[in-house]
Protein backbone atom coordinates (compact mmCIF):
# COMPACT_ATOMS: atom_id res chain seq x y z
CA UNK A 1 0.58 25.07 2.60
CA UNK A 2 -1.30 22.00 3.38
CA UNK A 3 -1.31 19.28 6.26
CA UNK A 4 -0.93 15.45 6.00
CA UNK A 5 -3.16 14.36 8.68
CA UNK A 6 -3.17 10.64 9.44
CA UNK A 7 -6.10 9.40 11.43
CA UNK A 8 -5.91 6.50 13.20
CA UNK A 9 -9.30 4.54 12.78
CA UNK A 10 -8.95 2.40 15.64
CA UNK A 11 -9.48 -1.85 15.48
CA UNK A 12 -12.00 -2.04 12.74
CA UNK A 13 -15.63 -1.17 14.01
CA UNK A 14 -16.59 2.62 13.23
CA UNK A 15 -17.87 3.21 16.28
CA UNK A 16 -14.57 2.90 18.12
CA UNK A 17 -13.25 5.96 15.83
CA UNK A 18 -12.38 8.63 18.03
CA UNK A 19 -14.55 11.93 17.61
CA UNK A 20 -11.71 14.25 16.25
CA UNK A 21 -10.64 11.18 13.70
CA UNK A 22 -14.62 10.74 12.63
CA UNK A 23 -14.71 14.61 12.05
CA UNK A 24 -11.52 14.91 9.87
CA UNK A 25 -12.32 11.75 7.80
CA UNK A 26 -15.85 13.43 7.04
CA UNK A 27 -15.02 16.76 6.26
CA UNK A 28 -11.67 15.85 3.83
CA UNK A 29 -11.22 16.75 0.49
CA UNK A 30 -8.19 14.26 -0.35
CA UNK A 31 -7.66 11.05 1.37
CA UNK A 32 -5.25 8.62 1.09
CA UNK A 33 -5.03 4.62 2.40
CA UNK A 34 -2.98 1.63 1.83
CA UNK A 35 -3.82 -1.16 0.38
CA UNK A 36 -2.95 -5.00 -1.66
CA UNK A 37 -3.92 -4.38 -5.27
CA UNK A 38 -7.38 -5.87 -6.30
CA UNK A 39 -8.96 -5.19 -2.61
CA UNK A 40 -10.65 -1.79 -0.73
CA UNK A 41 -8.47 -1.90 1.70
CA UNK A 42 -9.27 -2.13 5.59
CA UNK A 43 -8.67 1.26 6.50
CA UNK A 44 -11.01 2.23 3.63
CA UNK A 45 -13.59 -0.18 4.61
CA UNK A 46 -13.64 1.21 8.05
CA UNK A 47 -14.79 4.41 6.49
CA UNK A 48 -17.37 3.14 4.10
CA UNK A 49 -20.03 5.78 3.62
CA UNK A 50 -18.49 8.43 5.49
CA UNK A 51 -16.42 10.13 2.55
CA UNK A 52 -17.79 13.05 1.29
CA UNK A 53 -19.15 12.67 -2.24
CA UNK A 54 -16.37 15.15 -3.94
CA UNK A 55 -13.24 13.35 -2.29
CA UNK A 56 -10.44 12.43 -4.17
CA UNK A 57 -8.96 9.03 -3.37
CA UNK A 58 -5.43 8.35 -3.23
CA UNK A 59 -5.24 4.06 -2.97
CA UNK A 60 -1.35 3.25 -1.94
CA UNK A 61 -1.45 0.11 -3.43
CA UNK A 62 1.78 -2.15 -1.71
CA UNK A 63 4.13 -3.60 -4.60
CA UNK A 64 4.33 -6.91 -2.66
CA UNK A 65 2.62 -8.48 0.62
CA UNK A 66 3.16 -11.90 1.53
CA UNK A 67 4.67 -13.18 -2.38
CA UNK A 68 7.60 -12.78 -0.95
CA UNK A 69 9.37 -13.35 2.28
CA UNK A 70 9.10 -10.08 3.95
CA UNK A 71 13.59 -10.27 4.98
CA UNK A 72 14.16 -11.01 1.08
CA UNK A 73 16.51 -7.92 -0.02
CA UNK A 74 13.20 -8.01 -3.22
CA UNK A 75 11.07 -7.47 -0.54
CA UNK A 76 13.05 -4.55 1.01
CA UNK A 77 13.87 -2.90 -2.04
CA UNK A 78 10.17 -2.65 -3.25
CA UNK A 79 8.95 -1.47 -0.51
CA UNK A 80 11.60 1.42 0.26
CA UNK A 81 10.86 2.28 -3.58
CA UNK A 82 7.46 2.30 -3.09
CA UNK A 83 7.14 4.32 0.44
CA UNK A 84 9.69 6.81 -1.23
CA UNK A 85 7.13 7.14 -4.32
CA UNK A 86 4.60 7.71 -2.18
CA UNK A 87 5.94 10.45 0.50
CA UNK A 88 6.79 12.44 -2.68
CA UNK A 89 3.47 12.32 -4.03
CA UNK A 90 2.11 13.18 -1.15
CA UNK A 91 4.67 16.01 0.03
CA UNK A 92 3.68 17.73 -3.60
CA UNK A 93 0.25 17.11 -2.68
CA UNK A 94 0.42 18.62 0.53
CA UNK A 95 1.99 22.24 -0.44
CA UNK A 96 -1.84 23.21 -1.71
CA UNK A 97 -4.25 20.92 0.42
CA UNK A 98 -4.78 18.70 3.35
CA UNK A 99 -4.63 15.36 2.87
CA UNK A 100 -6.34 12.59 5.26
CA UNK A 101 -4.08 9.35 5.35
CA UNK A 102 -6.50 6.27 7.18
CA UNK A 103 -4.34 4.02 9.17
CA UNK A 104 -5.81 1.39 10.94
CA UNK A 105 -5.55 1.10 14.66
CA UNK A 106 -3.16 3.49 16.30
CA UNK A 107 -0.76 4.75 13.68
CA UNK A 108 1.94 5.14 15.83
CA UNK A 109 2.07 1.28 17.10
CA UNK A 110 2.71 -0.62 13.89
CA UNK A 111 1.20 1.48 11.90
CA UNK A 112 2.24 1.67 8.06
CA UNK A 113 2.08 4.83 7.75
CA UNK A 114 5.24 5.59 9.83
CA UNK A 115 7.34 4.47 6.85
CA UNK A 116 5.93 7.57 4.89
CA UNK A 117 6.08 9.83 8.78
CA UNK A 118 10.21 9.60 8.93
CA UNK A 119 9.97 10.28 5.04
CA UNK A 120 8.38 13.10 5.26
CA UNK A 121 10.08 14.66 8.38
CA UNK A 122 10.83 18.79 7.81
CA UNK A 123 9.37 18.28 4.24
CA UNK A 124 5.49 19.14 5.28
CA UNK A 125 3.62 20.12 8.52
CA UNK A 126 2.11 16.67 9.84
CA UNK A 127 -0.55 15.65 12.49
CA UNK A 128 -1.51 12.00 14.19
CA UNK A 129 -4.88 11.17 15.38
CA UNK A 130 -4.02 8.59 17.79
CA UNK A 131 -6.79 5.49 17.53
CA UNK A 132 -7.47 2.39 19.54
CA UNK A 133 -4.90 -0.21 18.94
CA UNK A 134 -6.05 -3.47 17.53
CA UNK A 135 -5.08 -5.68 20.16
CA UNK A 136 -7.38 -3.30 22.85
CA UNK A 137 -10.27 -4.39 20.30
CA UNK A 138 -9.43 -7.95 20.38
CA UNK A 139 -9.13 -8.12 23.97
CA UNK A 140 -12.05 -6.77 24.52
CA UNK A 141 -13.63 -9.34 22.58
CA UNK A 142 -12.52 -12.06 24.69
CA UNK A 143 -14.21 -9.46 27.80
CA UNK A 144 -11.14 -10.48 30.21
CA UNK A 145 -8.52 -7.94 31.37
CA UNK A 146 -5.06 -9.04 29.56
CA UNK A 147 -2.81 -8.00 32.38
CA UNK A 148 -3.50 -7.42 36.60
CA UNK A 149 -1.45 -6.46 39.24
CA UNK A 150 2.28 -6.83 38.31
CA UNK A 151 2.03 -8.84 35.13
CA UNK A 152 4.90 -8.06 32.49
CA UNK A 153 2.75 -7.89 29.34
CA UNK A 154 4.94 -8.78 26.01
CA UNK A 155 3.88 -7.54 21.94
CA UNK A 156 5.65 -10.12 20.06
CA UNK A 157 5.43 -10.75 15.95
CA UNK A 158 4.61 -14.09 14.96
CA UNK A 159 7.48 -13.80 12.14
CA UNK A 160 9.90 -14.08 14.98
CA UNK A 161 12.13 -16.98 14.66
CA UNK A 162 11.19 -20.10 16.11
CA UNK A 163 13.52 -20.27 19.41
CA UNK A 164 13.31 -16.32 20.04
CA UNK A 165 9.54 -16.40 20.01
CA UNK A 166 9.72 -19.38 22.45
CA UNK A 167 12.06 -17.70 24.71
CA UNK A 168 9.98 -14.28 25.00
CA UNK A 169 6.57 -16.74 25.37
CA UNK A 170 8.41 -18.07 28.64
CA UNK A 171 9.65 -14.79 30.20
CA UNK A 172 5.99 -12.81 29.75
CA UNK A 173 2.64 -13.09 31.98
CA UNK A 174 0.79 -11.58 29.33
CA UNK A 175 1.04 -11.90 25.98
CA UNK A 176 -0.15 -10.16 22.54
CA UNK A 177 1.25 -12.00 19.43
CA UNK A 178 0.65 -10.48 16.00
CA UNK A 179 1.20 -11.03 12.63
CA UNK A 180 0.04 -14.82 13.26
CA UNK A 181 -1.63 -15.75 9.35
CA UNK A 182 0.49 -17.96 8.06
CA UNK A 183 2.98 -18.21 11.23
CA UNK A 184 -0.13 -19.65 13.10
CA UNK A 185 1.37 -23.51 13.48
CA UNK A 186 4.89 -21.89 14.44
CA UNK A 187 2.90 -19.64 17.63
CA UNK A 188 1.00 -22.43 18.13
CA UNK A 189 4.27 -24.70 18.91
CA UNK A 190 5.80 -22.22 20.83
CA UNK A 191 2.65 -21.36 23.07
CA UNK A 192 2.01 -25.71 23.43
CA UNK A 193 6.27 -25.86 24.14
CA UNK A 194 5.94 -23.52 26.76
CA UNK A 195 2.59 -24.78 28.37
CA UNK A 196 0.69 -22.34 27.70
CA UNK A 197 -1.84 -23.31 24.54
CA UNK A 198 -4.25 -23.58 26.98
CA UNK A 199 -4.79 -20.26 28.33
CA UNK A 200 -4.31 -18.89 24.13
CA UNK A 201 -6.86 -17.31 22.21
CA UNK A 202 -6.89 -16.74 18.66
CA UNK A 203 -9.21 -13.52 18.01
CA UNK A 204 -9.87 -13.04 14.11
CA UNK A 205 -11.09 -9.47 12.48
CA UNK A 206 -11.86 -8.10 16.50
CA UNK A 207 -14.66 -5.66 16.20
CA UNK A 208 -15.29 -5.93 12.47
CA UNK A 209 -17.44 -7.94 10.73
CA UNK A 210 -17.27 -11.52 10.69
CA UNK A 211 -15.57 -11.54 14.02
CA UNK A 212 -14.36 -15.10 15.65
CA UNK A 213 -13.08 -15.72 19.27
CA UNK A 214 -11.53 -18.84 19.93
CA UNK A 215 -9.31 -20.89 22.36
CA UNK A 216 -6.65 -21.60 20.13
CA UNK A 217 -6.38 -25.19 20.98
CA UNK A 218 -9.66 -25.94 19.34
CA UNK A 219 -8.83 -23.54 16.19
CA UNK A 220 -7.90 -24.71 12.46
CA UNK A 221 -5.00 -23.65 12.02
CA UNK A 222 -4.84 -24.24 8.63
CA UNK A 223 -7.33 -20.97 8.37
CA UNK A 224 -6.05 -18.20 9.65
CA UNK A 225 -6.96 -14.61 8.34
CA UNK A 226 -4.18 -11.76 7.97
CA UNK A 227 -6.24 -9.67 10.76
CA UNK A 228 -5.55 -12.17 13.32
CA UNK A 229 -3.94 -11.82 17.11
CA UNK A 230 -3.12 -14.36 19.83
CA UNK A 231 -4.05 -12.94 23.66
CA UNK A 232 -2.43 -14.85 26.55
CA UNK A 233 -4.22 -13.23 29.48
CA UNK A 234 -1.95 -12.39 32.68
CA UNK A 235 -2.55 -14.01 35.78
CA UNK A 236 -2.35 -10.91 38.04
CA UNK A 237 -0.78 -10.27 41.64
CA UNK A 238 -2.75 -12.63 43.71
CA UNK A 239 -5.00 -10.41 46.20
CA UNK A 240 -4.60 -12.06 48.95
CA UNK A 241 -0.67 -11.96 49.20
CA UNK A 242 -0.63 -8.22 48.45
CA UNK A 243 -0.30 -5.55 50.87
């Protein structure tokens, strides 16, 4: 019997791998990655040049992204289809050979491959490399630490509906909103409602290539890339009134 071992690649630069992902991702056989038809894929373009030369690629190539709204019943029944498809390929796959699935940042926080993980539960023996999350990359970037003291820090999804996003943005010291893209002008609102556009920053492709950090005030937000977080930095316990 074989192994599906998912490694989690961390936020996007290569050298933020961890040493136990780095070794499994060189020495497989079989790996496997999402990605939107016609591109690499970021989780493959993490590992650019680090495949051996005999590997066998396995592209997961998602039936929809953004097309379609992601609560359209479409959208949910092409993507259950498609996850299913894929657990059984891989769970035949898996009785003769390991397989290496690339997930980036930490698969467990987000990460797509937990679709296929509750799948494939009982079906195949299964190990998780944990990685960096994303938003540790991004914040990072900015070089200031995103909570102190007794700051509540919140992860919020910029596909949250208006008035709940707004609502969460006022009970949090520190914030990490993903999935921004095309919800950019909706976080933006919320963050500017709440008074607090002035502390956001918009941090796109953290530690890859091409990186930009940015006050979100001053951004375009008619640009926005999918690999895209907002940081609102906490303000801390104030030293001098602790004990």
């Amino acid at each position: 019997m074989g192994r599906i071992i998912c490694c989690g690649l961390g936020p996007g630069n290569p050298d933020l791998m961890s040493v136990r992902a780095d070794r499994e991702v060189r020495a497989a056989k079989h790996v496997a990655y999402f990605r939107k038809k016609g591109r690499l894929g970021q989780a493959r373009r993490i590992v650019e040049g680090m495949l051996a030369k005999d590997v066998r690629e396995y592209p997961m190539e998602y039936p929809v992204t953004t097309e379609i709204a992601f609560d359209c019943p479409e959208y949910v029944r092409l993507l259950a289809g498609f996850y299913d498809e894929w657990a059984e390929r891989l769970a035949r796959l898996a009785r003769a050979v390991d397989i290496v699935v690339l997930c980036e940042g930490d698969p467990y926080f987000y990460g797509s491959f937990m679709h296929l993980h509750a799948r494939l539960q009982g079906r195949v023996e299964i190990e998780v490399i944990a990685g960096i999350p994303g938003m540790a990359g991004c914040w990072n970037s900015v070089g200031m630490p995103i909570a102190l003291g007794d700051d509540v820090m919140t992860v919020l999804m910029g596909t949250l509906p208006k008035d709940e996003l707004g609502r969460r943005v006022r009970n949090s010291d520190a914030l990490v909103i993903m999935k921004t893209g095309r919800n950019l002008k909706k976080v933006r609102r919320a963050l500017q409602a709440a008074g607090r556009l002035d502390e956001a920053w918009l941090i796109e492709r953290g530690t890859m290539p091409g990186e930009r950090v940015a006050r979100l005030r001053d951004a375009d937000e008619t640009e926005c890339s999918y690999f895209a977080i907002v940081l609102v930095h906490g303000q801390g316990r104030q030293m001098e009134s602790a004990e």
